[in-house]
C-alpha atoms as a PDB file:
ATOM      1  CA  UNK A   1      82.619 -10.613 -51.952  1.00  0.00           C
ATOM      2  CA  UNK A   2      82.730  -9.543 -48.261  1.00  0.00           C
ATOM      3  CA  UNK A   3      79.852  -7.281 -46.979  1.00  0.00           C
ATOM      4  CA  UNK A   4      81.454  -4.437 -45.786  1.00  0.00           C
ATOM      5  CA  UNK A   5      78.512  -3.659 -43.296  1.00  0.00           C
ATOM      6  CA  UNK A   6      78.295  -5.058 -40.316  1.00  0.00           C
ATOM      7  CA  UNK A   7      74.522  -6.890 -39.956  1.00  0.00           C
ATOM      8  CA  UNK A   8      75.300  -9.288 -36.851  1.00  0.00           C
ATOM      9  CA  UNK A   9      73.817  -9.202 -33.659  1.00  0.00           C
ATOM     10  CA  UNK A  10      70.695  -7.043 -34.887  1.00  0.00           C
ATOM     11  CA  UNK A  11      67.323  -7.494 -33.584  1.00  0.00           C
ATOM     12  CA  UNK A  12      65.512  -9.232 -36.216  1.00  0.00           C
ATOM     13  CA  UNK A  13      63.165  -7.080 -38.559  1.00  0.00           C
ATOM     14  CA  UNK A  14      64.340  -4.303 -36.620  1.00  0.00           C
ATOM     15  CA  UNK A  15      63.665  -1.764 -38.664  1.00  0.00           C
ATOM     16  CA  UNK A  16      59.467  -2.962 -38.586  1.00  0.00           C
ATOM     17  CA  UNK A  17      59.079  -1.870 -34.901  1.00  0.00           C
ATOM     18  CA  UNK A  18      61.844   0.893 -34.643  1.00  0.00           C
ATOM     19  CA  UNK A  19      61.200   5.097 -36.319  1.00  0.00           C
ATOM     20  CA  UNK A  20      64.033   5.562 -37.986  1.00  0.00           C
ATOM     21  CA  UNK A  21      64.726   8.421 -35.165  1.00  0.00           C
ATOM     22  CA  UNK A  22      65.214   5.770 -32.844  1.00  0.00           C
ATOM     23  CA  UNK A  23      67.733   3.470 -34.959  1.00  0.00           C
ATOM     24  CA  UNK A  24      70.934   2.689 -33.474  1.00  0.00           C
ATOM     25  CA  UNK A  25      73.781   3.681 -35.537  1.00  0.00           C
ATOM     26  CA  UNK A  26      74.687   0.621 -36.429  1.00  0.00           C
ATOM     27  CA  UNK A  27      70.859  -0.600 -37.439  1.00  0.00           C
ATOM     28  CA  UNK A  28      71.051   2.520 -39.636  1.00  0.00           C
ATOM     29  CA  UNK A  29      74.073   1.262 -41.283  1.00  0.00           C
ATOM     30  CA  UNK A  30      72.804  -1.868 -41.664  1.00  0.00           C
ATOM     31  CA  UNK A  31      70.066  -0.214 -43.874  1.00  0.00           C
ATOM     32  CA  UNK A  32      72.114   0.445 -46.739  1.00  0.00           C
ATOM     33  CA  UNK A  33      71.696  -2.601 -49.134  1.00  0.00           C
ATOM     34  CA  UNK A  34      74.646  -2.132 -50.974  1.00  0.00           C
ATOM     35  CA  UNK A  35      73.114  -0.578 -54.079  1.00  0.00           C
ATOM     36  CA  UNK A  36      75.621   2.459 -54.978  1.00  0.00           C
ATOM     37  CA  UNK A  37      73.103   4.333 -56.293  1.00  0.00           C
ATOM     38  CA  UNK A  38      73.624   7.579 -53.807  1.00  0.00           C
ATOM     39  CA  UNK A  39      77.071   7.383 -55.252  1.00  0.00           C
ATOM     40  CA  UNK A  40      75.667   8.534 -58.588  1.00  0.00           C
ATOM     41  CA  UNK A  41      75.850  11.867 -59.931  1.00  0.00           C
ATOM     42  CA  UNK A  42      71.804  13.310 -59.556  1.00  0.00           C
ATOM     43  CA  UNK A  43      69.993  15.867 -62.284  1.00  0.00           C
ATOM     44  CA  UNK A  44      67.099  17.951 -60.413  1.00  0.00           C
ATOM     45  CA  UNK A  45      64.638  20.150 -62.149  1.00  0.00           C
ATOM     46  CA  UNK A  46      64.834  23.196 -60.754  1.00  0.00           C
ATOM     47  CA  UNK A  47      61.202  24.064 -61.782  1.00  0.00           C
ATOM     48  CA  UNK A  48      59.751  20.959 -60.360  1.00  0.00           C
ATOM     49  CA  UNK A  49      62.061  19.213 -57.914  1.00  0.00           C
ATOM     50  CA  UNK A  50      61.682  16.199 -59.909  1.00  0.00           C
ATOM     51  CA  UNK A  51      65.649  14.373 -59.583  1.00  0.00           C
ATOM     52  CA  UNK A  52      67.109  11.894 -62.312  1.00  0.00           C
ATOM     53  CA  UNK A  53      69.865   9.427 -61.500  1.00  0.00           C
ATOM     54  CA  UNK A  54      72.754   8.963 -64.089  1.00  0.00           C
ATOM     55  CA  UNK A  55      75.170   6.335 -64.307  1.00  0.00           C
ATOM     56  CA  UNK A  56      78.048   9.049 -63.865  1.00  0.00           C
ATOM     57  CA  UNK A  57      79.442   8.225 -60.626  1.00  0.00           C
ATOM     58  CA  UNK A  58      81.283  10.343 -58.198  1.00  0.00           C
ATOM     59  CA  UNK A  59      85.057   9.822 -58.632  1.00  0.00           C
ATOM     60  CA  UNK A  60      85.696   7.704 -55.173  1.00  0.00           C
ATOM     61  CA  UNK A  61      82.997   5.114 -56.347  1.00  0.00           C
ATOM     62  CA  UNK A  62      84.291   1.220 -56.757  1.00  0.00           C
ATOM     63  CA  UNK A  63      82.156   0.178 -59.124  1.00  0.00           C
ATOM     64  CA  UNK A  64      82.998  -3.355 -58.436  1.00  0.00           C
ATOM     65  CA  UNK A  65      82.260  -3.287 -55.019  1.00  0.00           C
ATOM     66  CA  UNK A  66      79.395  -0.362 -55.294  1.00  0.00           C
ATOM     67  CA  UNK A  67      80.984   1.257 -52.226  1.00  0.00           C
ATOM     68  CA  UNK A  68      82.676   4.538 -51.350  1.00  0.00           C
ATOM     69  CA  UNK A  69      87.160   3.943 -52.022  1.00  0.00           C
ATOM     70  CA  UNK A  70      87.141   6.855 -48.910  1.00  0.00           C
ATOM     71  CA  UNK A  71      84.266   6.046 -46.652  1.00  0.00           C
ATOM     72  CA  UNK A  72      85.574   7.114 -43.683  1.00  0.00           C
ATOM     73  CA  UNK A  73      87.275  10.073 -45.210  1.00  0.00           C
ATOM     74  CA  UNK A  74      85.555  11.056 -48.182  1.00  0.00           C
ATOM     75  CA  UNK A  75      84.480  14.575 -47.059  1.00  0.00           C
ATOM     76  CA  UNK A  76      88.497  15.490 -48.048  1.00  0.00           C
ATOM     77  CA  UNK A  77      87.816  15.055 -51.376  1.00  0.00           C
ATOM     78  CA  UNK A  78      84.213  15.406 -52.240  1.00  0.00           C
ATOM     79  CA  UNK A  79      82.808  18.224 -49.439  1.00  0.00           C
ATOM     80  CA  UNK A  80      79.639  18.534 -50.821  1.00  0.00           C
ATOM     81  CA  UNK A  81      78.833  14.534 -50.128  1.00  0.00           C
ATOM     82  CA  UNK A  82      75.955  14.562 -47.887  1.00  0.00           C
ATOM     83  CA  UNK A  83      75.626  12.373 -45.072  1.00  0.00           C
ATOM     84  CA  UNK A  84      71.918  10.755 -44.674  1.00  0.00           C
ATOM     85  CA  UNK A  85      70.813  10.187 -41.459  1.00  0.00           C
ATOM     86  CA  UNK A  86      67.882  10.438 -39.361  1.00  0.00           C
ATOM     87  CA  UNK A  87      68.181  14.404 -38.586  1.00  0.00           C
ATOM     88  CA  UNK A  88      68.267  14.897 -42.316  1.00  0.00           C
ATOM     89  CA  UNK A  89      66.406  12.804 -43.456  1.00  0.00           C
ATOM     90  CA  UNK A  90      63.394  14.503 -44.273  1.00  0.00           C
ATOM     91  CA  UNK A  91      65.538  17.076 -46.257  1.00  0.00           C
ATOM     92  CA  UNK A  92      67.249  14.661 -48.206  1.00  0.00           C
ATOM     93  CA  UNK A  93      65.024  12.056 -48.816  1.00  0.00           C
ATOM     94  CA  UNK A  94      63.406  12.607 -52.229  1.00  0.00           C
ATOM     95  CA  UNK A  95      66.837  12.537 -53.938  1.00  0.00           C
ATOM     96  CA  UNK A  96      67.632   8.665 -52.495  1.00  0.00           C
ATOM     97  CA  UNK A  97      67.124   6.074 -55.228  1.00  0.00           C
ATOM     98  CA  UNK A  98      63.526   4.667 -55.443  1.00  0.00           C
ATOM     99  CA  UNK A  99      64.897   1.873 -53.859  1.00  0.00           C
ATOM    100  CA  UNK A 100      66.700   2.589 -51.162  1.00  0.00           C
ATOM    101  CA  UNK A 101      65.726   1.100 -47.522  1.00  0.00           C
ATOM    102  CA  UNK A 102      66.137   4.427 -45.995  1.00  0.00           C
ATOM    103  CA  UNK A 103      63.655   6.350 -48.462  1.00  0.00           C
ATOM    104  CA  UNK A 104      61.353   3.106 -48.135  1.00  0.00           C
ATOM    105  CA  UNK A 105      61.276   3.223 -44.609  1.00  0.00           C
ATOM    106  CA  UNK A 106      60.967   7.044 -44.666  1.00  0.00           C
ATOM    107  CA  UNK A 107      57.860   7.145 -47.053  1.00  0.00           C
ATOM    108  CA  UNK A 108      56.258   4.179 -45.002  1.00  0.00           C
ATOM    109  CA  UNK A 109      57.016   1.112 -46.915  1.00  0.00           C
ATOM    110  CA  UNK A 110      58.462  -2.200 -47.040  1.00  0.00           C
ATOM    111  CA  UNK A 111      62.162  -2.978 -48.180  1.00  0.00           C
ATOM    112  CA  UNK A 112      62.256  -5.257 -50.835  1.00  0.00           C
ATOM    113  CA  UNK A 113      62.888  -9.031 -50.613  1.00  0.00           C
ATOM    114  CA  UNK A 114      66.628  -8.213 -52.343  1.00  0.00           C
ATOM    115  CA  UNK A 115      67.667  -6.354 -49.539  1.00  0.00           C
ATOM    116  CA  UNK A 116      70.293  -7.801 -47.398  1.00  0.00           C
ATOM    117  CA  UNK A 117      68.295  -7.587 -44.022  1.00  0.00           C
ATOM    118  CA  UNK A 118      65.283 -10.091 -45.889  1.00  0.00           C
ATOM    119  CA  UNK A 119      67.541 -12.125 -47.532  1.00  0.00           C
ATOM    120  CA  UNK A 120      70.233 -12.393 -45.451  1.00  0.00           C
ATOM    121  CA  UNK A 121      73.063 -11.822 -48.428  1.00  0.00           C
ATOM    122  CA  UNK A 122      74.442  -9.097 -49.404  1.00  0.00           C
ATOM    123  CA  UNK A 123      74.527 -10.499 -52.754  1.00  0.00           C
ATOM    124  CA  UNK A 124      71.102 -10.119 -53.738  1.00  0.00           C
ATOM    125  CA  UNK A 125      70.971  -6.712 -54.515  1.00  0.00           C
ATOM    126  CA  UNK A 126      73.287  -7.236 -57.212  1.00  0.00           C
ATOM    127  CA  UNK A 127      71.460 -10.919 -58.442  1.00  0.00           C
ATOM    128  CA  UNK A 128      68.356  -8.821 -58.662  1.00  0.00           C
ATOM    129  CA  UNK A 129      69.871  -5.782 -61.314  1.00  0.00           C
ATOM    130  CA  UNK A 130      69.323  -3.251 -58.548  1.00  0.00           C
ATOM    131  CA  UNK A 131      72.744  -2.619 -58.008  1.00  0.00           C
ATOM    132  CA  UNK A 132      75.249  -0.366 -60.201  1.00  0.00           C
ATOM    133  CA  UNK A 133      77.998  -2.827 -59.851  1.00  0.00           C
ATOM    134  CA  UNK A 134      79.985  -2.630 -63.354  1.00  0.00           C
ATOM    135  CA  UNK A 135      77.338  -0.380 -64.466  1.00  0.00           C
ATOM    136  CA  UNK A 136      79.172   3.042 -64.146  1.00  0.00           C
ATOM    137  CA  UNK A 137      80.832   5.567 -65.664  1.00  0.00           C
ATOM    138  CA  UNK A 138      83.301   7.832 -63.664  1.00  0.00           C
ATOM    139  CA  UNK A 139      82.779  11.883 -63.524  1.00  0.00           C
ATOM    140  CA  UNK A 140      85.853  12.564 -64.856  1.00  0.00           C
ATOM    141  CA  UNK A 141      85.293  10.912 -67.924  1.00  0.00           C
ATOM    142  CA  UNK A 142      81.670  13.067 -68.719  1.00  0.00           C
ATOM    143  CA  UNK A 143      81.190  16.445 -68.545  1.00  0.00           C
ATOM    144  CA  UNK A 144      78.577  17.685 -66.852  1.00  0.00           C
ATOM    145  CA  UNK A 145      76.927  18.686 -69.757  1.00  0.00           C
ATOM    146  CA  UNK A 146      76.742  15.371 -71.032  1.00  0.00           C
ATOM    147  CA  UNK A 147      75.358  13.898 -67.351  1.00  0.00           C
ATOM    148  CA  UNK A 148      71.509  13.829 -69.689  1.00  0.00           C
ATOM    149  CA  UNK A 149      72.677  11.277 -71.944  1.00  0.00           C
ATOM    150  CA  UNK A 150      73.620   8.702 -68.926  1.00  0.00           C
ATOM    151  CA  UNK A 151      70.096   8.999 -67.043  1.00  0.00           C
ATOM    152  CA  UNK A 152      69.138   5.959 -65.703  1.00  0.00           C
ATOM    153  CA  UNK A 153      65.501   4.473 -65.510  1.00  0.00           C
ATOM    154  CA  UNK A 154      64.482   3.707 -61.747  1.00  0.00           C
ATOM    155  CA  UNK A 155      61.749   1.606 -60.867  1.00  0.00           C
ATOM    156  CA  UNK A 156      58.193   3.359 -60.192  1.00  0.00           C
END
């Protein structure tokens, strides 16, 4: 499967020496391993901020190719859809998947050997079970009510 993200011609192990403040955009992009897990439909406890990730997936999610059917355009159908970047990061960073490069990077740790920057394939996310490729369900087919019975266990 083709990587939609464009990793040529990046300094290696950029993201070691560079604040995320200071990516490029295209380094940021690069960041994303592929995982679809932002696509996922989040539970957060109001009380205690804590957030759970289900395997209810918004309705533009490809499950087979654990991207986004509208990237460019998916604001027209799902407003709410929150673009991460490095201004808002430090908003939106506690709801990003355990394992995603740009909370890594943003709580001060290393991305994993899976990702596609260490590895060099784009594949390894999915080899390693991180991804959710064929793992979904889409939101029209749950209720929201129902979201609690399709939580998902992250890594700690």
């Amino acid at each position: 499967m083709t990587d939609p993200i464009d990793r040529s011609g990046l300094a290696p192990r950029f993201w070691e020496r560079k604040k995320l403040a200071d990516l490029s955009p295209a380094e940021w992009e690069a960041l994303c391993d592929g995982c679809g897990k932002c696509c996922l439909n989040k539970l957060e406890d109001e009380d205690t901020g804590h957030v759970e990730l289900t395997r209810v997936a918004c309705r533009l999610f490809d499950d087979t190719t654990c991207r986004c059917a509208q990237y460019d355009i998916r604001h027209q159908f799902v407003p709410e859809c929150i673009v991460l970047k490095p201004s808002n990061i430090d908003s939106h960073a506690y709801w990003m998947p355990r394992t995603c490069a740009y909370r890594l990077l943003w709580e001060g740790k290393p991305l994993y050997d899976w990702h596609p920057l260490i590895s060099g394939t784009p594949e390894t996310v999915h080899e390693a079970g991180v991804s959710m490729r064929h793992r979904t369900v889409a939101e029209f087919e749950v209720g929201e009510d129902d979201w609690e019975d399709h939580i998902i266990e992250e890594p700690l």
